[in-house]
C-alpha atoms as a PDB file:
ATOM      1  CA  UNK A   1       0.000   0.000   0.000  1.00  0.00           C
ATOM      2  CA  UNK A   2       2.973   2.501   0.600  1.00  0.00           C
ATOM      3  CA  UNK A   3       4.678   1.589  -2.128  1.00  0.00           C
ATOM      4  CA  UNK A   4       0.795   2.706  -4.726  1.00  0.00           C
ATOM      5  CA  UNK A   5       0.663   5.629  -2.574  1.00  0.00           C
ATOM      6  CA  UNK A   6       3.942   6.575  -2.950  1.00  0.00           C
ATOM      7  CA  UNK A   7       4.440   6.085  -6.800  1.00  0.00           C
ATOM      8  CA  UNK A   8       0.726   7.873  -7.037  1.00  0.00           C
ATOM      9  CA  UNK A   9       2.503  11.078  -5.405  1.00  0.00           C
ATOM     10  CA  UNK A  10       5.662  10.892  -7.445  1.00  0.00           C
ATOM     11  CA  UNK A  11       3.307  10.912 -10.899  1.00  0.00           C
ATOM     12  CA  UNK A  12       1.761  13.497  -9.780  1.00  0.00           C
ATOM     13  CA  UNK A  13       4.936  15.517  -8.992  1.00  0.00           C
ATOM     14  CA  UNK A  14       5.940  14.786 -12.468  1.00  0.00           C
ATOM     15  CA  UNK A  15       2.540  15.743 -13.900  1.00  0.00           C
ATOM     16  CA  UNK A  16       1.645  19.010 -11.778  1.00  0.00           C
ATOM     17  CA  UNK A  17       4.915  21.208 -13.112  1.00  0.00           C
ATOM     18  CA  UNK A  18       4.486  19.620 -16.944  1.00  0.00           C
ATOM     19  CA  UNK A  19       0.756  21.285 -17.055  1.00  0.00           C
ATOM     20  CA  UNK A  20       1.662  24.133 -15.611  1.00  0.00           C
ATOM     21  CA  UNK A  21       4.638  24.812 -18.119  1.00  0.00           C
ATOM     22  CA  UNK A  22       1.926  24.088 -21.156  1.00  0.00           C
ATOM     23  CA  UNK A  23       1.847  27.388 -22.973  1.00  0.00           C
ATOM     24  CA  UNK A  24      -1.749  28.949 -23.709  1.00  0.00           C
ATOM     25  CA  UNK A  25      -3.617  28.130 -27.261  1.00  0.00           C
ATOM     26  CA  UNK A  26      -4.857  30.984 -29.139  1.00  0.00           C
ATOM     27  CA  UNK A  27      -4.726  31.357 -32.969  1.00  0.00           C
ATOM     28  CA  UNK A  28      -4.027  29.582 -36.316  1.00  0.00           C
ATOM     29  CA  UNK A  29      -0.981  27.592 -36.432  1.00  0.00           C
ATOM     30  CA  UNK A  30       1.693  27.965 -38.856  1.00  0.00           C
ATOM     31  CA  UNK A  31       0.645  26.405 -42.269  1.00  0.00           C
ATOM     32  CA  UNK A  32      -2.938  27.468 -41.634  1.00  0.00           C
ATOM     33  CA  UNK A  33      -4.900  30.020 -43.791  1.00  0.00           C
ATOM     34  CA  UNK A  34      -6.589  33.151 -42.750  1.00  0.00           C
ATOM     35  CA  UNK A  35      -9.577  33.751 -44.165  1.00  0.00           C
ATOM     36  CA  UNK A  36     -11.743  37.011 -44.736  1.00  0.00           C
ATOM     37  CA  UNK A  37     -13.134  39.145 -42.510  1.00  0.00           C
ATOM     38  CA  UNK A  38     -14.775  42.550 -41.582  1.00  0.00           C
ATOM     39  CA  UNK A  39     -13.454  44.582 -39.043  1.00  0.00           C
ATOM     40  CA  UNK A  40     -14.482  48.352 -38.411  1.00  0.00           C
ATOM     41  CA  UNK A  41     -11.022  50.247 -39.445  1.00  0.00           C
ATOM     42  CA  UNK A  42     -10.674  53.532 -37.035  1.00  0.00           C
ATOM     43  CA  UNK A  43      -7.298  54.838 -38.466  1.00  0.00           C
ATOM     44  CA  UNK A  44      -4.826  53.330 -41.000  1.00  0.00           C
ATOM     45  CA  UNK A  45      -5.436  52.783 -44.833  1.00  0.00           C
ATOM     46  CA  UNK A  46      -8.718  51.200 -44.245  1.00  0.00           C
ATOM     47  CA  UNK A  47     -10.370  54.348 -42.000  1.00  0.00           C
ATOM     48  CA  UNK A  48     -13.486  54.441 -41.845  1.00  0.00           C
ATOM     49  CA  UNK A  49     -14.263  50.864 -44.042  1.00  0.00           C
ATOM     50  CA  UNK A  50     -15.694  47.905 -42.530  1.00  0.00           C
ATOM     51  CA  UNK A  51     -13.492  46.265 -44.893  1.00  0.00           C
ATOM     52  CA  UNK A  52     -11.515  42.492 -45.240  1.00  0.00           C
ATOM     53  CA  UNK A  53      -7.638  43.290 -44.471  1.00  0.00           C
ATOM     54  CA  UNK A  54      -6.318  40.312 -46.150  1.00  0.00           C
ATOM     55  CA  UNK A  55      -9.004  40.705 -49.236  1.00  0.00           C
ATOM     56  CA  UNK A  56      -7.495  43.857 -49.694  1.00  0.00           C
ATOM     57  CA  UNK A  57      -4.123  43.370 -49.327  1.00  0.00           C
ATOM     58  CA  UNK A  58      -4.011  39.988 -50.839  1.00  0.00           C
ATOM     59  CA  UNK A  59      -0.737  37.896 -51.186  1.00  0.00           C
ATOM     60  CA  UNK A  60       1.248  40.646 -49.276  1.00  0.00           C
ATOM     61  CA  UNK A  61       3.254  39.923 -46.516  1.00  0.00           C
ATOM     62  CA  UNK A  62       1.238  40.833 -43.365  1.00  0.00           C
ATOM     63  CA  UNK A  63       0.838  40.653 -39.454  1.00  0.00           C
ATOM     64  CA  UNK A  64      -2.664  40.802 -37.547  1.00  0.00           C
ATOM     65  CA  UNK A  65      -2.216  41.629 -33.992  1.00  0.00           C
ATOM     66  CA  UNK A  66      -5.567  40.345 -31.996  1.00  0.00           C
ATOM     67  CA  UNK A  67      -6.053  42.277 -28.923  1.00  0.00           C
ATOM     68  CA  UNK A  68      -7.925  41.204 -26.545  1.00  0.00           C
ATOM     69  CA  UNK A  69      -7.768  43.386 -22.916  1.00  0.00           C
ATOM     70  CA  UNK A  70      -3.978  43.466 -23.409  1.00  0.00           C
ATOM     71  CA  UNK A  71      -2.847  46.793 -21.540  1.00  0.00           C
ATOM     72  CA  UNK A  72      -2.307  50.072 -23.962  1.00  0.00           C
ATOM     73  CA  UNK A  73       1.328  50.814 -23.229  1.00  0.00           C
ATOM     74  CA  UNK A  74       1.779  47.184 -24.559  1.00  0.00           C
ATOM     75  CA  UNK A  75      -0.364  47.445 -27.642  1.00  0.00           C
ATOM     76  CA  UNK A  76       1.564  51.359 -28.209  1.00  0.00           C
ATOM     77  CA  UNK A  77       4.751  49.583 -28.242  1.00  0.00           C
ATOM     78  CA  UNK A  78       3.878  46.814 -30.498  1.00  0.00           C
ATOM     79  CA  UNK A  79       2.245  49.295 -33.089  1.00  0.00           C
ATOM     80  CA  UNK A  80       4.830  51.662 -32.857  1.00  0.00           C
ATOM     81  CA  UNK A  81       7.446  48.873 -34.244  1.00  0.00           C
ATOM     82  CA  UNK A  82       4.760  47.808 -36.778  1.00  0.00           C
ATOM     83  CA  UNK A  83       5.363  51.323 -38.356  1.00  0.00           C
ATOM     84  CA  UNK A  84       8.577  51.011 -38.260  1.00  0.00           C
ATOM     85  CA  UNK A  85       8.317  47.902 -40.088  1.00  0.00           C
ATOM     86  CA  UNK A  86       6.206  49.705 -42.784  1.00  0.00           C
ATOM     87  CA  UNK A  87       8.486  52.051 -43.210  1.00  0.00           C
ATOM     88  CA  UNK A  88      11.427  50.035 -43.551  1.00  0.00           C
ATOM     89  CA  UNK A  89       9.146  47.770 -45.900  1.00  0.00           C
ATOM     90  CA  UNK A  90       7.679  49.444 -48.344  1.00  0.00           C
ATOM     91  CA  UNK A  91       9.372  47.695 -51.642  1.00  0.00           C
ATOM     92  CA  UNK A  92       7.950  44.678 -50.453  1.00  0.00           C
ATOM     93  CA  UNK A  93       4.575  46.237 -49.535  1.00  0.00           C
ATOM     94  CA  UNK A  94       4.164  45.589 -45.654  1.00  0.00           C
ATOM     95  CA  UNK A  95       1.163  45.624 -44.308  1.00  0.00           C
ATOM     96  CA  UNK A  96       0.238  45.074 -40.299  1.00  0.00           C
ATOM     97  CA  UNK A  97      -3.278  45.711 -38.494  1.00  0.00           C
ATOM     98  CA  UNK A  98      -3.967  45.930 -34.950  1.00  0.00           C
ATOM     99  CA  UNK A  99      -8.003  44.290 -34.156  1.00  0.00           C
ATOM    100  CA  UNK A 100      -9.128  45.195 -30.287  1.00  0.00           C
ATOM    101  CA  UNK A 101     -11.438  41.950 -29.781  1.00  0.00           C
ATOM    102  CA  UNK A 102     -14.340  43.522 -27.729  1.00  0.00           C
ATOM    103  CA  UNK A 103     -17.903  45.077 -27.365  1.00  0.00           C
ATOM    104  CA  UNK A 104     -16.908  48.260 -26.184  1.00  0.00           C
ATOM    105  CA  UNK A 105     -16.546  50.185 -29.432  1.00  0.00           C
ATOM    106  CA  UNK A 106     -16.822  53.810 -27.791  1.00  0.00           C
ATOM    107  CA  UNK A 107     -13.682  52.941 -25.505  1.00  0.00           C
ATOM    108  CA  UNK A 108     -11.832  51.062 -28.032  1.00  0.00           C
ATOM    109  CA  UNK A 109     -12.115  54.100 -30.477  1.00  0.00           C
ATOM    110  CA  UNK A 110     -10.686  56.253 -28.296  1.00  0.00           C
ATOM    111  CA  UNK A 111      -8.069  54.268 -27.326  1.00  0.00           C
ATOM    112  CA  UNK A 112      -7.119  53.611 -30.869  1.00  0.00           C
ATOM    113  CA  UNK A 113      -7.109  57.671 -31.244  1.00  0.00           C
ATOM    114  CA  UNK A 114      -4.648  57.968 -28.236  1.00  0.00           C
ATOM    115  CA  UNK A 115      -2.895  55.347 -29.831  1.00  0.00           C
ATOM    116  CA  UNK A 116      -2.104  57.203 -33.120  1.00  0.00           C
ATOM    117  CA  UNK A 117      -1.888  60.594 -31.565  1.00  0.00           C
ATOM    118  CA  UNK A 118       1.094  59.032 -29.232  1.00  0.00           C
ATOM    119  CA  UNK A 119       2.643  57.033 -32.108  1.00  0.00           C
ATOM    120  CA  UNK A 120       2.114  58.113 -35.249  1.00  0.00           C
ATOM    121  CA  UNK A 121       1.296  54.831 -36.433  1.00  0.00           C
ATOM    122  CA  UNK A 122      -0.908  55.907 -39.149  1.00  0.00           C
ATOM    123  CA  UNK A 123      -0.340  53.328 -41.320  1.00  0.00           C
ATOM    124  CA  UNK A 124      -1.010  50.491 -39.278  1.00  0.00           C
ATOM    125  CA  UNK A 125      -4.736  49.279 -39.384  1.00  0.00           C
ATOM    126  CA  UNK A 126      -6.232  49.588 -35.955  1.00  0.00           C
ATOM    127  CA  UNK A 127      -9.648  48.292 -35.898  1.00  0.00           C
ATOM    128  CA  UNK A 128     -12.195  46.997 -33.956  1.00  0.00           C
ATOM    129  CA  UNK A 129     -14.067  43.652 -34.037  1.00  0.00           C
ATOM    130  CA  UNK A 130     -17.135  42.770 -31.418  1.00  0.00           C
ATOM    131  CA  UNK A 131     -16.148  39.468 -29.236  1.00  0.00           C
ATOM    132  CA  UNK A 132     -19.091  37.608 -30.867  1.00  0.00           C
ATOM    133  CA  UNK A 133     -17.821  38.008 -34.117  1.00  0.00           C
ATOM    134  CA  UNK A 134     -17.564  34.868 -36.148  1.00  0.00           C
ATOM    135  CA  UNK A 135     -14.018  35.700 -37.673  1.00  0.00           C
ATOM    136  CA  UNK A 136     -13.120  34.822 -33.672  1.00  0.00           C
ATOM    137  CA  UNK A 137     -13.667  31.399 -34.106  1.00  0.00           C
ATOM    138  CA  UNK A 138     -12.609  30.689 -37.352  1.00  0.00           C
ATOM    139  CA  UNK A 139      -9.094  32.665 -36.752  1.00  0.00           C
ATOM    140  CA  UNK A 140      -9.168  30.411 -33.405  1.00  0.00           C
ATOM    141  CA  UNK A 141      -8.518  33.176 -31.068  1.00  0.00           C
ATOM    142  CA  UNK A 142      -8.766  32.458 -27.299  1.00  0.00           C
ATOM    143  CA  UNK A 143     -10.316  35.339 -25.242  1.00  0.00           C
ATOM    144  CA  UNK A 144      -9.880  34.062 -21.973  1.00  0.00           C
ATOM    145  CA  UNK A 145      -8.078  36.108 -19.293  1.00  0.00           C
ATOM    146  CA  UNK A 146      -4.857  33.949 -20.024  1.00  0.00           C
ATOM    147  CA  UNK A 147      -4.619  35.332 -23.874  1.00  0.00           C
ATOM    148  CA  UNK A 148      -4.002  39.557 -23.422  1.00  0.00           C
ATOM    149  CA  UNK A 149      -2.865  39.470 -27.639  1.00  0.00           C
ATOM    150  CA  UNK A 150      -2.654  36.800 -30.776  1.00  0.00           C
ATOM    151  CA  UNK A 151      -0.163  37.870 -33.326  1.00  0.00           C
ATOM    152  CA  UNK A 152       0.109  36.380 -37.134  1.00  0.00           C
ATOM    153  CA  UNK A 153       2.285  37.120 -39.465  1.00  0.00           C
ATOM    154  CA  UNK A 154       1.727  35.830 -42.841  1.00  0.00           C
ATOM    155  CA  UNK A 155       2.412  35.829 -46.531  1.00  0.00           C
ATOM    156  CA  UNK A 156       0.145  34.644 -49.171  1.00  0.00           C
ATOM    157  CA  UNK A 157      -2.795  33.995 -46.995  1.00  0.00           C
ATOM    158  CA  UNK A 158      -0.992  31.464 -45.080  1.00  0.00           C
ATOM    159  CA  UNK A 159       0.257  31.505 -41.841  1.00  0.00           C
ATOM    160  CA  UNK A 160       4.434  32.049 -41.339  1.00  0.00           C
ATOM    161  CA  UNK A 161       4.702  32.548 -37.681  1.00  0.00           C
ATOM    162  CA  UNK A 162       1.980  32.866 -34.859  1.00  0.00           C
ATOM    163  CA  UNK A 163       2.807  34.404 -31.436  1.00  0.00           C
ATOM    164  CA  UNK A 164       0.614  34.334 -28.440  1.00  0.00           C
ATOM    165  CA  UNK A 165       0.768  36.933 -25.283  1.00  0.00           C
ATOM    166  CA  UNK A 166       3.847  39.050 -27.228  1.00  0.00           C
ATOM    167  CA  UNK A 167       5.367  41.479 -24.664  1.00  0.00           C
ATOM    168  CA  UNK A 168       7.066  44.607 -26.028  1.00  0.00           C
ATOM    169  CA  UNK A 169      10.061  44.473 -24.404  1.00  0.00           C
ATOM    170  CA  UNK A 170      13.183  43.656 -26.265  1.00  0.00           C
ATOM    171  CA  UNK A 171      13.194  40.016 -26.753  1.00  0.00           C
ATOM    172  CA  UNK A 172       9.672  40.300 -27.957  1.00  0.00           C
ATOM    173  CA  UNK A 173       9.997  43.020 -30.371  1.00  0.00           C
ATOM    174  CA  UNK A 174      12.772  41.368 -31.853  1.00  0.00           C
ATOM    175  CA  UNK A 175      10.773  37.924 -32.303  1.00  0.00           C
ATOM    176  CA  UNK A 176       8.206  40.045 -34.539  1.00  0.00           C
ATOM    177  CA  UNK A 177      11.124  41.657 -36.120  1.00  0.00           C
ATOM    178  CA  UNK A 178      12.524  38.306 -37.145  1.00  0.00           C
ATOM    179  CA  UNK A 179       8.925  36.553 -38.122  1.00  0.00           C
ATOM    180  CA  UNK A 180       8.176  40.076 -40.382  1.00  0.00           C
ATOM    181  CA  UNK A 181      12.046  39.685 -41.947  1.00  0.00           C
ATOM    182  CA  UNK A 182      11.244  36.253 -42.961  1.00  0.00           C
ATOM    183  CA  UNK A 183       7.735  37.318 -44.546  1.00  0.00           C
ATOM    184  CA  UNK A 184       9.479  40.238 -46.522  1.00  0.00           C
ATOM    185  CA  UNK A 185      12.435  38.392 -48.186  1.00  0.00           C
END
């Protein structure tokens, strides 16, 4: 009997820290296709257009940041090195799009308007999308509390790179760097 018990507490010592370590699921995988859909575009080349990003922009290499109550200094700093990526893109036509996932439009207009004021980011789509939107599912995008953003970056309509809860600090930025420098070669 000491011996089950024992070998029961053992498994789940092994168990406990190997779920805990599993990273969150949001978001196509790599090799997947996005698909259309119609966002409300506040700024960027899209403003004012409930209009399809990818439809638009076609084969294009692009990122789609999904936002979903990820904090605004965050979201500032990751659309701030979008632009910089559009700028340092434009031969190969760059394009990037921010979506805030949520049914506060009001709120998430005017943080999209701080948002360009502060960064100059005007050629970054930032758009809104309501949580019940069916585009939600079919891009696969988790809006739990654990998922704060879902980023793809993708050429062709297919999925290069996908990268879930992307901080803006350093190591971060420089993993979106990399995904877009693959995407524009």
């Amino acid at each position: 009997m000491k011996k089950v018990v024992f070998g029961s507490l053992v498994a789940i010592a092994l168990v406990v820290p190997a779920v805990a370590s599993l990273k969150v699921a949001s978001g196509l995988n790599p090799g997947e296709n996005v698909t259309p859909f119609h966002p409300t575009h506040v700024s960027g080349p899209l403003a004012g257009k409930k209009a399809c990003f990818p439809c638009t922009f076609q084969n294009r290499p692009q990122v789609q940041v999904w936002v979903n109550g990820d904090d605004a200094k965050n979201v500032t700093a990751i659309a701030t090195e979008l632009q910089k990526q559009i700028d340092a893109n434009k031969k190969s036509e760059f394009k990037a799009m921010v979506v805030w996932v949520t049914n506060d439009e009001a709120g998430a207009t005017e943080t999209i308007k701080n948002l360009v004021a502060k960064t100059g980011a005007k050629d970054v789509a930032l758009s809104i999308l309501p949580k019940g939107d069916e585009a939600v599912t079919a891009y696969k995008v988790n809006l739990s509390n654990d998922v704060k953003n879902t980023v793809f970056a993708y050429k062709n309509w297919k999925v290069e790179a996908k990268m879930v809860n992307l901080k803006s600090d350093a190591k971060g930025l420089a993993a979106l760097d990399g995904a877009i420098d693959k995407l524009v070669k």
